[in-house]
Protein backbone atom coordinates (compact mmCIF):
# COMPACT_ATOMS: atom_id res chain seq x y z
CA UNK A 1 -23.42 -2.25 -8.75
CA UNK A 2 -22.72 -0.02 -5.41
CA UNK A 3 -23.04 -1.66 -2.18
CA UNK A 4 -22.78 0.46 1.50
CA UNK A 5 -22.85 -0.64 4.79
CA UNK A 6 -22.04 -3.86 5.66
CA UNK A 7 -19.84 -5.79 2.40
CA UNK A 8 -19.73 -9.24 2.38
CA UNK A 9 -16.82 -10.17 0.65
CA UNK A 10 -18.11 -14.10 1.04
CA UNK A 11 -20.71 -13.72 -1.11
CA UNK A 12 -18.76 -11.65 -3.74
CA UNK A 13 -15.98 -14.03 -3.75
CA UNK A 14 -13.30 -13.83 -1.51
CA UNK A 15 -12.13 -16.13 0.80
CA UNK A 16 -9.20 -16.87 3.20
CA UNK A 17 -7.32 -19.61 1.72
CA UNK A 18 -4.13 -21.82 3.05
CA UNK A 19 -2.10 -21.00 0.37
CA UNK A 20 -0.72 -18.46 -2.32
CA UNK A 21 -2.73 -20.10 -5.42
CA UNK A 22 -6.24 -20.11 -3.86
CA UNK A 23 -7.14 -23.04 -3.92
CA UNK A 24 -7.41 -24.44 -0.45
CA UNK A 25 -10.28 -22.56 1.24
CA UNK A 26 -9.95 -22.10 5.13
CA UNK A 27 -12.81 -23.18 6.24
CA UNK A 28 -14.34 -24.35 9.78
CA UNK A 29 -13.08 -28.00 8.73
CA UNK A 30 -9.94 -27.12 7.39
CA UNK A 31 -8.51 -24.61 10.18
CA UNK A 32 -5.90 -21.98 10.41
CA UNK A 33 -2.57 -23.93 10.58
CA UNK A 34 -0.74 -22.39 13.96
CA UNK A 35 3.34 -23.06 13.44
CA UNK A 36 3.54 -24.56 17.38
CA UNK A 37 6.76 -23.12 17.73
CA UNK A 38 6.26 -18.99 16.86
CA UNK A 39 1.99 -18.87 17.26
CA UNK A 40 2.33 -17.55 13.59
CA UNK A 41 -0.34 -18.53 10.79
CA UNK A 42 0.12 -17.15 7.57
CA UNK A 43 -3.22 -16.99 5.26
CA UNK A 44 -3.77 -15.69 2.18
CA UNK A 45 -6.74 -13.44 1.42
CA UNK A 46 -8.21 -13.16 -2.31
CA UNK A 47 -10.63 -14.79 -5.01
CA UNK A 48 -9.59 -16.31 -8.02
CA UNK A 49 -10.43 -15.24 -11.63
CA UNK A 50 -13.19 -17.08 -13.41
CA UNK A 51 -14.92 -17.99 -16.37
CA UNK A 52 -18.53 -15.68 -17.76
CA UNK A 53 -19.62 -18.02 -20.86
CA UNK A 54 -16.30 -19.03 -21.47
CA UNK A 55 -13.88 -15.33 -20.98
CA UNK A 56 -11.92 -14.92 -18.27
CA UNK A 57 -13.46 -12.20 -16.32
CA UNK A 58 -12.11 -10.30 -13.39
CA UNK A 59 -13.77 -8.94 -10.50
CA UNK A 60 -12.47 -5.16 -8.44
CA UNK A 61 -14.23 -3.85 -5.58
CA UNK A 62 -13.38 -0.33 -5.69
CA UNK A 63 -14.69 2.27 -2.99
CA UNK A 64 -15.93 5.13 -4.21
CA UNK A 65 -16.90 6.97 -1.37
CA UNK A 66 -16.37 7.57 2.16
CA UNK A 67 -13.26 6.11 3.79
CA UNK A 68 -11.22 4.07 1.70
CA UNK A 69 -9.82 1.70 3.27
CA UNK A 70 -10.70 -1.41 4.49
CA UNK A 71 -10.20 -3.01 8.06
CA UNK A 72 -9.71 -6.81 10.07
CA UNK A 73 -10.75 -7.97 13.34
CA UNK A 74 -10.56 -11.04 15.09
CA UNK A 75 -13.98 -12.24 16.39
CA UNK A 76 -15.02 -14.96 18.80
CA UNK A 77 -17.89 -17.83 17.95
CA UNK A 78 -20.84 -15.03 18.97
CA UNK A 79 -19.35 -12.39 16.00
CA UNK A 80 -18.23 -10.19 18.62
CA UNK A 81 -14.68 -8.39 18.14
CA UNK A 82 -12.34 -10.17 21.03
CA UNK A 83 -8.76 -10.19 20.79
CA UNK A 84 -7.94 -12.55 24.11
CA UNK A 85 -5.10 -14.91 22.11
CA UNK A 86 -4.74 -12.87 19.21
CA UNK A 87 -1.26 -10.63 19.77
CA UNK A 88 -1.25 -8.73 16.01
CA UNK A 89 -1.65 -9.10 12.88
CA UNK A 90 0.58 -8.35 9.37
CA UNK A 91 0.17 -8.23 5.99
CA UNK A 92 2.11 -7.94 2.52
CA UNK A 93 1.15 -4.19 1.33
CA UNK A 94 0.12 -4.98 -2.21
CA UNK A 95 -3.05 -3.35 -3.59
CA UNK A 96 -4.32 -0.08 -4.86
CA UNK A 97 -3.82 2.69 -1.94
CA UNK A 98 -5.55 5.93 -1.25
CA UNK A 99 -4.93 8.62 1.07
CA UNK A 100 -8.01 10.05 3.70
CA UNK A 101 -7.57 12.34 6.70
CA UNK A 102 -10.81 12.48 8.62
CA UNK A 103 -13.09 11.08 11.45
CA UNK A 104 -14.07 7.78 11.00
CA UNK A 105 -17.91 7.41 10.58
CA UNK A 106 -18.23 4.71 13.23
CA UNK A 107 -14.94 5.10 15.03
CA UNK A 108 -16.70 2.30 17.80
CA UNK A 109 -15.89 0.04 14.75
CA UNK A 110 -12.30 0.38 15.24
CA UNK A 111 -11.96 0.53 18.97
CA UNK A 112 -13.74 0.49 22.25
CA UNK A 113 -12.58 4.15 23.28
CA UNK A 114 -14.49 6.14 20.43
CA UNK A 115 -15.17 8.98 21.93
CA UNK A 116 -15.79 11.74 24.95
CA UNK A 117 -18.25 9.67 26.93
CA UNK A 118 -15.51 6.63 26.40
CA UNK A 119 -12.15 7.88 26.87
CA UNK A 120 -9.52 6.14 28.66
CA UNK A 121 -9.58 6.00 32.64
CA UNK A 122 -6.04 5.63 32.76
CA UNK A 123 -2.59 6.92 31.49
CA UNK A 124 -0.75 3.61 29.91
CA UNK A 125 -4.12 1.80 28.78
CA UNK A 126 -3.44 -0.83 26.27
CA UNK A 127 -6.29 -0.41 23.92
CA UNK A 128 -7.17 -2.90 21.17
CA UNK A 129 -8.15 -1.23 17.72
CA UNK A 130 -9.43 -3.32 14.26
CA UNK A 131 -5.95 -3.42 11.34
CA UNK A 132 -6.48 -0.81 9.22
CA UNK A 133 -4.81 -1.72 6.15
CA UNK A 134 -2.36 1.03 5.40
CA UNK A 135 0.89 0.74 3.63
CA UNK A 136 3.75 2.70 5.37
CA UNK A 137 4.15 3.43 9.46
CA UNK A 138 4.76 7.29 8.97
CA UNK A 139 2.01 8.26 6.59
CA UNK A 140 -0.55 6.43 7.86
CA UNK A 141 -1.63 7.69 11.56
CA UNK A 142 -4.88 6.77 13.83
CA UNK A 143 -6.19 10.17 15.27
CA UNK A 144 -6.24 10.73 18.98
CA UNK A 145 -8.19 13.40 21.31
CA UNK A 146 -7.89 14.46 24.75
CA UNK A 147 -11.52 14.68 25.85
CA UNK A 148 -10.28 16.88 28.65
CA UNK A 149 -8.41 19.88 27.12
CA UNK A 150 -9.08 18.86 23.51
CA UNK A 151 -5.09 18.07 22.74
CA UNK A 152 -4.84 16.21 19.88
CA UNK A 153 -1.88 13.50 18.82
CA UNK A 154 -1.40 10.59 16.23
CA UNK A 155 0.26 7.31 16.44
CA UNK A 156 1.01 5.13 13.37
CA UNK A 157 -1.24 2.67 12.22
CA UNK A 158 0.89 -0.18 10.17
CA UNK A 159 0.36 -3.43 11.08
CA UNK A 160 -1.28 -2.45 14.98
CA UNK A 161 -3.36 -3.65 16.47
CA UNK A 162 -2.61 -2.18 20.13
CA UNK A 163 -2.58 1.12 20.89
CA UNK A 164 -1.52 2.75 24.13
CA UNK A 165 -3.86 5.79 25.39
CA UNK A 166 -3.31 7.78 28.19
CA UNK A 167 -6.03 9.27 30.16
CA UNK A 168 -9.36 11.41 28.18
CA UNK A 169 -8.07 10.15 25.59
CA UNK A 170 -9.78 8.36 22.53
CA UNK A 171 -9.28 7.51 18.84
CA UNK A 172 -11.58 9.46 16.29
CA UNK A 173 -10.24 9.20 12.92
CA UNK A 174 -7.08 8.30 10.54
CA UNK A 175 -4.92 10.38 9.23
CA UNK A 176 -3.19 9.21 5.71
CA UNK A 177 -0.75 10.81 3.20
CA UNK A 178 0.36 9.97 -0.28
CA UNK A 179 -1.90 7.05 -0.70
CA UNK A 180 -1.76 4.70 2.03
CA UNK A 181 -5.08 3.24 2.81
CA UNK A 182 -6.17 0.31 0.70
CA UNK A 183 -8.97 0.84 -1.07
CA UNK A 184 -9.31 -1.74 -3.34
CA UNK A 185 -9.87 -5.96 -4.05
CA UNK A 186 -9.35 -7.50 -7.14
CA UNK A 187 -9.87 -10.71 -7.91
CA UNK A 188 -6.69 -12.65 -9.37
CA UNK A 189 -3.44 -14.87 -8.17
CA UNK A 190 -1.28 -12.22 -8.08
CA UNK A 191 -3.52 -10.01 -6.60
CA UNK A 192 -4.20 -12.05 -3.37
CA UNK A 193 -2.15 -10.44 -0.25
CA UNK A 194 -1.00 -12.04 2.85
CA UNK A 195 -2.17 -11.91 6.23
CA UNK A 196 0.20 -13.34 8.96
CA UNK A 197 -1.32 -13.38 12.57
CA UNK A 198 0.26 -14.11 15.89
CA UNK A 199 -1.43 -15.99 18.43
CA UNK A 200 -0.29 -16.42 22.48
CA UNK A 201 0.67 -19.88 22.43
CA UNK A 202 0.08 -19.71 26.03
CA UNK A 203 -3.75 -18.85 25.73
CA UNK A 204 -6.20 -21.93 26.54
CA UNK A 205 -8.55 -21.53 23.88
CA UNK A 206 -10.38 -24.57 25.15
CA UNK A 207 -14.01 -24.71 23.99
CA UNK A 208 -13.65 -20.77 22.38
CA UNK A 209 -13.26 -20.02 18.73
CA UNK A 210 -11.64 -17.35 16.72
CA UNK A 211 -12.40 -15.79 13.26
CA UNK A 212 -11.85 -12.80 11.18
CA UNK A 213 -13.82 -9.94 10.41
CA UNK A 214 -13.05 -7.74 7.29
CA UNK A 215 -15.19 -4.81 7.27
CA UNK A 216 -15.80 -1.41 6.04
CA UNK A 217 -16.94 2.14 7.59
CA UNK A 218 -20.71 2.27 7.38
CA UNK A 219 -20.81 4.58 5.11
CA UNK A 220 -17.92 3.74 3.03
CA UNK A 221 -19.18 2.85 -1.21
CA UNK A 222 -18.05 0.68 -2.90
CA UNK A 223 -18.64 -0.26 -6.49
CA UNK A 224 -18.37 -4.00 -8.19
CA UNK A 225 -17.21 -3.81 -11.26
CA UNK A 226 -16.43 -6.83 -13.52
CA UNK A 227 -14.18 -6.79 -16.74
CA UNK A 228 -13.30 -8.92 -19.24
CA UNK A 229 -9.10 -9.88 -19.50
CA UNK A 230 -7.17 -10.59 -22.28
């Protein structure tokens, strides 16, 4: 089975759980634990292996086409990307990685300057952008343009989720070498990764929510496949 567009990892399995064996779920009545002193909550993303007429059986999401790589938001309670309280995000590198350098299908995905008609304003603007998982800070790059004289830079992508533009400019694409973009999920203990996120303790989030997003490039394929382990 191939699936584009919008993946919903929920209904093929995976979850956010508490801990590193899966087996406490975050859910909207068990909530992500904040450590009160450092705003840091550590989650673990993944699905456990399970049982087709009595064989273990394992389950891989593997993209097939389009960009491979797979990307994390933080949404408020209307689905809408907003990062007020949220101050980054990290994760644990494991996974299979594949390298991509082009324009992102649906670059408004990752940021709100995405192109010419919504370049920055300003020199020194602090602009927001979706995680991209990628696995090292120099071969993994976000791709910026100068809508002005067409100048062209890139800035690294590991664990950011702020970038700083200057004016005309926008992001348009990623730039990866020697497989860096993750661009699988498998199902499996040791194949869960985790996600640490920072909050601003001093943020009132008084009668607002927060969740997470993880999402894919319209456009991006990816195949289910389900195996049989020993």
């Amino acid at each position: 089975m191939a699936i584009s567009g919008n993946v919903n990892l929920f209904e093929l399995g995976f979850r956010f759980y508490h801990d590193p064996n899966l087996r406490y779920e975050i859910t909207p009545d068990s909530q992500i634990r904040i450590d009160p002193a450092t705003g840091k909550a550590t989650m673990f993303f993944g699905m456990r292996d399970y049982l087709v007429d009595g064989v273990r059986t394992r389950k891989q999401l593997k993209v097939v086409q389009g960009a491979p790589t797979f990307f994390l938001e933080a949404i408020d309670e209307t689905g809408q990307r907003n990062w007020d309280g949220v101050k980054g995000i990290r994760w644990d590198d494991k996974g299979t990685m594949t390298s991509y350098n082009d324009a992102l299908t649906a670059p408004e995905r990752i940021s709100d300057y995405y192109n010419a008609d919504t370049a920055c304003p300003n020199d020194n603007t602090q602009a927001r952008v979706a995680f991209v998982f990628c696995y090292d800070n120099n071969d993994t790059r976000y791709k910026i343009k100068n809508s002005d004289d067409g100048s062209t830079r890139e800035v690294y992508a590991r664990n950011t989720t702020t970038i700083t533009l200057n004016k005309n400019e926008y992001i348009y694409g990623i730039n990866s070498h020697r497989s860096r973009l993750l661009s699988e999920l498998k199902s499996g203990i040791d194949n869960a990764f985790k996600i640490e996120i920072t909050f601003d303790l001093a943020y009132d989030f008084t009668g607002q929510q927060r969740g997470l997003n993880f999402f894919t490039m319209p456009d991006t394929v990816i195949q289910v496949i389900e195996y049989v382990l020993d």
